[in-house]
Protein backbone atom coordinates (compact mmCIF):
# COMPACT_ATOMS: atom_id res chain seq x y z
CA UNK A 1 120.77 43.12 -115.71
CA UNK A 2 124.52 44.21 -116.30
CA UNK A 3 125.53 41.70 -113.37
CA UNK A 4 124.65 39.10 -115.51
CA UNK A 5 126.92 40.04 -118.29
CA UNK A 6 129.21 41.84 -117.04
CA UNK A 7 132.29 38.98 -116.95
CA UNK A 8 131.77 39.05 -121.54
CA UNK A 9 132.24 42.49 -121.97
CA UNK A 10 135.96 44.06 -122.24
CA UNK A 11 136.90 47.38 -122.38
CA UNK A 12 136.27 49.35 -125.25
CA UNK A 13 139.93 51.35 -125.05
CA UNK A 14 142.12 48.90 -124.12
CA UNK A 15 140.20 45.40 -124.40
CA UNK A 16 140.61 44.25 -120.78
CA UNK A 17 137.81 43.03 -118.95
CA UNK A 18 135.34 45.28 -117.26
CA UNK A 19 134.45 44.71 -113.76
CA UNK A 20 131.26 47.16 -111.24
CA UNK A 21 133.03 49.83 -109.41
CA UNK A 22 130.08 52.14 -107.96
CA UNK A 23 127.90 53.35 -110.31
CA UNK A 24 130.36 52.62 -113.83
CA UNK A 25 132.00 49.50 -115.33
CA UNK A 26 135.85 49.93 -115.41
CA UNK A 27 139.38 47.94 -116.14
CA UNK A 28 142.31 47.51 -114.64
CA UNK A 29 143.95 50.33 -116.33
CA UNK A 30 141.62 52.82 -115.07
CA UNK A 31 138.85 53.55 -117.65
CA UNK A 32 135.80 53.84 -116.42
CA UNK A 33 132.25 54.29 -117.84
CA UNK A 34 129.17 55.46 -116.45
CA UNK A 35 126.03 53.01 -115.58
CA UNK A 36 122.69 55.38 -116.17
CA UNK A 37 120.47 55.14 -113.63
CA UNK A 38 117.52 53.23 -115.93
CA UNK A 39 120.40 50.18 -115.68
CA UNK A 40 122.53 50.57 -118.89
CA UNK A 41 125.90 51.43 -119.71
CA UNK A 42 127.61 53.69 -122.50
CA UNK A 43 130.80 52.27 -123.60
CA UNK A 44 131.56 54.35 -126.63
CA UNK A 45 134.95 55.54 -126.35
CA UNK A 46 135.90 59.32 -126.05
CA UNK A 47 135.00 61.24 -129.12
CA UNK A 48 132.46 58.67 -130.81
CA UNK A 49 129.86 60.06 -132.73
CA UNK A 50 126.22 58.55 -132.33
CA UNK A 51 124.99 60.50 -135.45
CA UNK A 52 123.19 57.82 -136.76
CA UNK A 53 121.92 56.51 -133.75
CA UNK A 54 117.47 55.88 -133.26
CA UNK A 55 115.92 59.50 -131.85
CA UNK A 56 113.54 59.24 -129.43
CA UNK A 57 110.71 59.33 -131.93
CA UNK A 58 112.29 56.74 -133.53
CA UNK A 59 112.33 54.34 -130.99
CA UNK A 60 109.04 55.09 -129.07
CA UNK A 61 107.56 54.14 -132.59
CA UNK A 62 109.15 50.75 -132.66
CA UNK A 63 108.14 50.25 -129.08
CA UNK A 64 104.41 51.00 -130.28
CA UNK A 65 104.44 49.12 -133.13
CA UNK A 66 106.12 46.15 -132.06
CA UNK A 67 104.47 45.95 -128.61
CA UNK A 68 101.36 45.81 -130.35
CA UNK A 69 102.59 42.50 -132.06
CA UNK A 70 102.78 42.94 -136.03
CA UNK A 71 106.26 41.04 -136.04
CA UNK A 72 105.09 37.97 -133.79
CA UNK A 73 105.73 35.88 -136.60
CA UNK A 74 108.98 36.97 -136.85
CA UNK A 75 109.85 37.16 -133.55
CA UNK A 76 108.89 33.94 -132.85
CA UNK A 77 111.01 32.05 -135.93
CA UNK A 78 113.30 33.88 -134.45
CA UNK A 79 113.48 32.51 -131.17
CA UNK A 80 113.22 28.85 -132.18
CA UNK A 81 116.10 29.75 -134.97
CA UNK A 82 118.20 30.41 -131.37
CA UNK A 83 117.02 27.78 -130.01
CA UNK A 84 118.66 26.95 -126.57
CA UNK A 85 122.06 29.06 -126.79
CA UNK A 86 123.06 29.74 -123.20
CA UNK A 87 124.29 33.48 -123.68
CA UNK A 88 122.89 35.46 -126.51
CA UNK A 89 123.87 38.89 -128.00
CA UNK A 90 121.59 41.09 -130.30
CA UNK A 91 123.85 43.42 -132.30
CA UNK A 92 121.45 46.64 -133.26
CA UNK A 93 118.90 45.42 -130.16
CA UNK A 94 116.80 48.74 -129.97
CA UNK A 95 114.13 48.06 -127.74
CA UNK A 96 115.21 44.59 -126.55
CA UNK A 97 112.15 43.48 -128.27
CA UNK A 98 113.28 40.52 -130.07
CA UNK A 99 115.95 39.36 -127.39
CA UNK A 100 113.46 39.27 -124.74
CA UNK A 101 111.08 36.61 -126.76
CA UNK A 102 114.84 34.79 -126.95
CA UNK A 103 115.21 34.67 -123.67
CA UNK A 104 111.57 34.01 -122.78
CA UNK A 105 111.75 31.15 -125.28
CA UNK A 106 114.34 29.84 -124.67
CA UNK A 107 117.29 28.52 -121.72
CA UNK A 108 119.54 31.10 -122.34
CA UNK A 109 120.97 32.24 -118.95
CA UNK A 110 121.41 36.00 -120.19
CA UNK A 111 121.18 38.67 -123.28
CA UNK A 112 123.58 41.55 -124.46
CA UNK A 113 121.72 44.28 -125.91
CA UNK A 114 123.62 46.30 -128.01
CA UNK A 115 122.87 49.60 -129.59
CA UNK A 116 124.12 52.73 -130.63
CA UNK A 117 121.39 54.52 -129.37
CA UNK A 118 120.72 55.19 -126.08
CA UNK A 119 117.17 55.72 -126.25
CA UNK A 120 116.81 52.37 -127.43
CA UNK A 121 119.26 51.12 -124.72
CA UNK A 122 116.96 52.49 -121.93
CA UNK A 123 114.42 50.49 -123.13
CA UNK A 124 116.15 47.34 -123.88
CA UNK A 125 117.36 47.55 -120.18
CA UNK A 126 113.88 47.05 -119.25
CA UNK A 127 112.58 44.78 -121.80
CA UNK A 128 113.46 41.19 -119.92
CA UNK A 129 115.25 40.66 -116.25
CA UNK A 130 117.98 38.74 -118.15
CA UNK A 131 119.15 42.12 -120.64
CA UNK A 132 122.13 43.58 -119.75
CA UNK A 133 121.76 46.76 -122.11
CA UNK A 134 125.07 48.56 -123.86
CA UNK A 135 125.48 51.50 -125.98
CA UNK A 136 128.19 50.41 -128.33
CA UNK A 137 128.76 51.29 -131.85
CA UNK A 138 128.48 48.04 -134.10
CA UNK A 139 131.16 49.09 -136.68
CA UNK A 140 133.50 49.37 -134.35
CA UNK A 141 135.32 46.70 -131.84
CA UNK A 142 133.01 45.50 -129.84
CA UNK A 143 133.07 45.64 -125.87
CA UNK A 144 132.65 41.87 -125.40
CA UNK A 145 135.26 39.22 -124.97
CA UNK A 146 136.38 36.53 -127.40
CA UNK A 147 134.44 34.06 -127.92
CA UNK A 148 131.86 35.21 -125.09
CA UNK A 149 128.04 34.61 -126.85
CA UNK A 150 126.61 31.57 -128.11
CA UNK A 151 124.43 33.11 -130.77
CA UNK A 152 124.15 36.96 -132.32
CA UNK A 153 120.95 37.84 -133.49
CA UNK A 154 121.25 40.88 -136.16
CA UNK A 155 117.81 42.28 -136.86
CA UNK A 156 117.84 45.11 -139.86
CA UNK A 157 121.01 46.37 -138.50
CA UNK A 158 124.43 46.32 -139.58
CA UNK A 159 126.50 43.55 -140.01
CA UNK A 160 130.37 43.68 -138.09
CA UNK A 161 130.85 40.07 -139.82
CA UNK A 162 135.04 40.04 -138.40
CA UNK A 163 133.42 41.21 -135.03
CA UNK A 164 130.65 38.72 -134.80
CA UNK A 165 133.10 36.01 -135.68
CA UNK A 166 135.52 36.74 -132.96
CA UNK A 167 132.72 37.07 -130.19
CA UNK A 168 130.99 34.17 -130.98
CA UNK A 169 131.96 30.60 -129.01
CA UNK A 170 133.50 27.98 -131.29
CA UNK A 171 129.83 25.86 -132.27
CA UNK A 172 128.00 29.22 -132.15
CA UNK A 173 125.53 30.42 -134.66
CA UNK A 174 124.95 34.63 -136.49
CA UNK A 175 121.11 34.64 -137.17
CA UNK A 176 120.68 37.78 -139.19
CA UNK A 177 116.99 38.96 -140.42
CA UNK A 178 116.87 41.11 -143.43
CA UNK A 179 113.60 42.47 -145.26
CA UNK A 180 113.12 40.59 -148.33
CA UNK A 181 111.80 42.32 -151.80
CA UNK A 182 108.21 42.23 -150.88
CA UNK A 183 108.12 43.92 -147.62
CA UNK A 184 105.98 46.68 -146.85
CA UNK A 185 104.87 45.81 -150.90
CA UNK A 186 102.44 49.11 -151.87
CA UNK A 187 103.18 50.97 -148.68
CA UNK A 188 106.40 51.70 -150.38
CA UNK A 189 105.16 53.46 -153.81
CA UNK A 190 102.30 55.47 -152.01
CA UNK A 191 104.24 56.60 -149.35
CA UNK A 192 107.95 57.22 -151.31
CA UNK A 193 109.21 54.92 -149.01
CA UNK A 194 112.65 53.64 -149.62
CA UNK A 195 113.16 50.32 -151.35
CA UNK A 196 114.19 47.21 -150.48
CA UNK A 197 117.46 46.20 -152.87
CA UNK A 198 116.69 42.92 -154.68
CA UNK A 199 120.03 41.75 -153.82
CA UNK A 200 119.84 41.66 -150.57
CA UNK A 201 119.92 38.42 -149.44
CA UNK A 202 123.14 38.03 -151.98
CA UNK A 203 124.95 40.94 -150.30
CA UNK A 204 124.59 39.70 -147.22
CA UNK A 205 126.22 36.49 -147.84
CA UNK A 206 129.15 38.54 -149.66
CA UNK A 207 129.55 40.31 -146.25
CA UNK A 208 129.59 37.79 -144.48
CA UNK A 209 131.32 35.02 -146.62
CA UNK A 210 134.74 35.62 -145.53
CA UNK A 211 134.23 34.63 -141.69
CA UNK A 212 130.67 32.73 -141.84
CA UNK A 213 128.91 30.08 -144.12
CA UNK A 214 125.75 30.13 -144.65
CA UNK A 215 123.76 27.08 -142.82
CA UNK A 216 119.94 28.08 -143.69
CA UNK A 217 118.18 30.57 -145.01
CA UNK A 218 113.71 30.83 -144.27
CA UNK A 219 111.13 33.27 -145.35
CA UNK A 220 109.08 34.74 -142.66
CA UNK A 221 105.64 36.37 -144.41
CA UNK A 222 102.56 37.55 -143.12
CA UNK A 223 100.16 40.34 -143.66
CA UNK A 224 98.92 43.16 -141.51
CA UNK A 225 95.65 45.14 -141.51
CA UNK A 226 97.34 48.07 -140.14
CA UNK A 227 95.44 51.70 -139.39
CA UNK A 228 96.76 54.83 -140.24
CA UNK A 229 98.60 55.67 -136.82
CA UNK A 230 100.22 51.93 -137.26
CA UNK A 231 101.29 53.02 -140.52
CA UNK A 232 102.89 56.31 -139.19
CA UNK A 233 104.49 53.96 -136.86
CA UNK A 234 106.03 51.21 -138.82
CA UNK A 235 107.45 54.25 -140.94
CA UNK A 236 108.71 56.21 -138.08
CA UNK A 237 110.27 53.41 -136.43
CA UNK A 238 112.65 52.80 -140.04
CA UNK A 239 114.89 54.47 -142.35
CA UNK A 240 112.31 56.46 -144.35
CA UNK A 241 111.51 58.34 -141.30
CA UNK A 242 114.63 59.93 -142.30
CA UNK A 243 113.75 59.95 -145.92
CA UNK A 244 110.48 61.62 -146.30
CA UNK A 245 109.07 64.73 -144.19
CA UNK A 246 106.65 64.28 -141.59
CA UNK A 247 104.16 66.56 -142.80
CA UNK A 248 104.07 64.85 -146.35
CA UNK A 249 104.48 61.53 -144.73
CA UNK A 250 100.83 62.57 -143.17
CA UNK A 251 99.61 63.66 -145.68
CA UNK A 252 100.41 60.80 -147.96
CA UNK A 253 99.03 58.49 -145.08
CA UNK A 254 95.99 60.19 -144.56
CA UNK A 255 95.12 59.41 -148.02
CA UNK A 256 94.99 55.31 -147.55
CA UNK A 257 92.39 53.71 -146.65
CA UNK A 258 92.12 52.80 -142.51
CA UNK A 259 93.10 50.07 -142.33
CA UNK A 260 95.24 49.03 -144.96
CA UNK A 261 96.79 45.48 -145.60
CA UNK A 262 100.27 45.68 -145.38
CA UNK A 263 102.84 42.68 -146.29
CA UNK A 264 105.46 42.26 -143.78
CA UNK A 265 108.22 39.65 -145.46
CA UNK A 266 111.33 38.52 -143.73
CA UNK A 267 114.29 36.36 -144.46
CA UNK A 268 116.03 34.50 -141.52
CA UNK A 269 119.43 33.15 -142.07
CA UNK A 270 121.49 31.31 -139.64
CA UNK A 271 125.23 31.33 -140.46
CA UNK A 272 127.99 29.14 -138.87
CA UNK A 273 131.50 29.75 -138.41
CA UNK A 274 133.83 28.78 -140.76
């Protein structure tokens, strides 16, 4: 719930702290922003753009796909990575999936969703009793307080690495998850799915080297006998859902066999302040 979050966030204007006043969060210097009535905010400034933000589709196919548990793996290295943080934040939340197995897991006393899209944000809201859900845009400042989390959690999403720094308590840990060369393996060439650069892992340390070292790096690997509306799916709920028309994607699909193994390869990395 936003009550338990609301004293970390800030304002997103003028960086003082936010604070209930009827149905919106707002500062002492009068800016206000609206609470939706499914229980999250928006604090994206005047004039952002959410162009790049999860459609509907997009995020009622991660809510299918992961609900039905193909990441539980995952998800659950990823909650004993966090460990017992007391406040968590998931930068580029979507659902809430993965912070609500946090914060089931775990002691933490609450969770920050953020995301830039609101259809994912309505969701989150709902996804554990502890989520306080925010539409924020992760390239820019942040709408949470210095030094206000414990842990981020940064699941295929992108990677603020000044902002993360500066949110996170001094002891505090950045556990980013990243797809690793072999993921999705020969979904990718039969479906012109988009690859996964082979420097990954190496990139993301570059991004993050100037505010974080890293601490630990583990694969995460498993595979999936997925059938063909799993498949349309774990697609739709990514980038190539973007990338490749839905009538080809179908068609391409419809072609595989039902079901179809399907490697699903991680790496976790847990980063520590500098």
């Amino acid at each position: 719930m936003l009550a338990d979050i609301v004293d970390a966030l800030r304002c997103p204007v003028c960086a003082e702290p936010l604070a209930p006043r009827d149905r919106a969060l707002a500062c002492a210097a009068g800016h206000a922003f609206d609470v939706a009535r499914q229980g999250y905010a928006n604090l994206l400034p005047g004039g952002a753009r959410p162009g790049t933000a999860d459609t509907p589709e997009m995020v009622r196919a991660r809510d299918a796909f992961l609900g039905a548990g193909h990441f539980a793996p995952l998800t659950g290295a990823l909650a004993a990575s966090v460990g017992d943080a007391a406040r968590v934040l998931d930068a580029g939340a979507g659902t809430g999936h993965h912070l609500a197995a946090v914060l089931a897991a775990g002691r933490a006393r609450a969770g920050i969703a953020l995301d830039l899209s609101k259809h994912a944000a309505r969701r989150a809201a709902r996804a554990h009793p502890r989520i306080g859900a925010i539409v924020a845009d992760l390239w820019r400042d942040l709408p949470v307080r210095d030094a206000a989390v414990d842990a981020v959690i940064n699941v295929f999403a992108p990677r603020n690495a000044a902002e993360y720094r500066r949110v996170l308590a001094p002891g505090g840990a950045l556990h980013t998850v990243t797809p690793s060369a072999r993921h999705l393996g020969p979904l990718i060439p039969e479906l012109g799915l988009l690859t996964v650069d082979e420097r990954k892992e190496e990139r993301t340390d570059e991004t993050l080297g100037g505010h974080f070292l890293l601490a630990s790096r583990t694969p995460v690997e498993t595979t999936a006998d997925l059938a063909r509306d799993e498949i349309a799916a774990l697609v739709g709920m990514g980038p190539s859902a973007r990338h490749v028309p839905a009538g080809e994607l179908a068609r391409r699909i419809a072609r595989l066999p039902d079901p179809f193994p399907v490697p699903l390869s991680f790496v976790l990395s847990v980063y520590r302040l500098r």
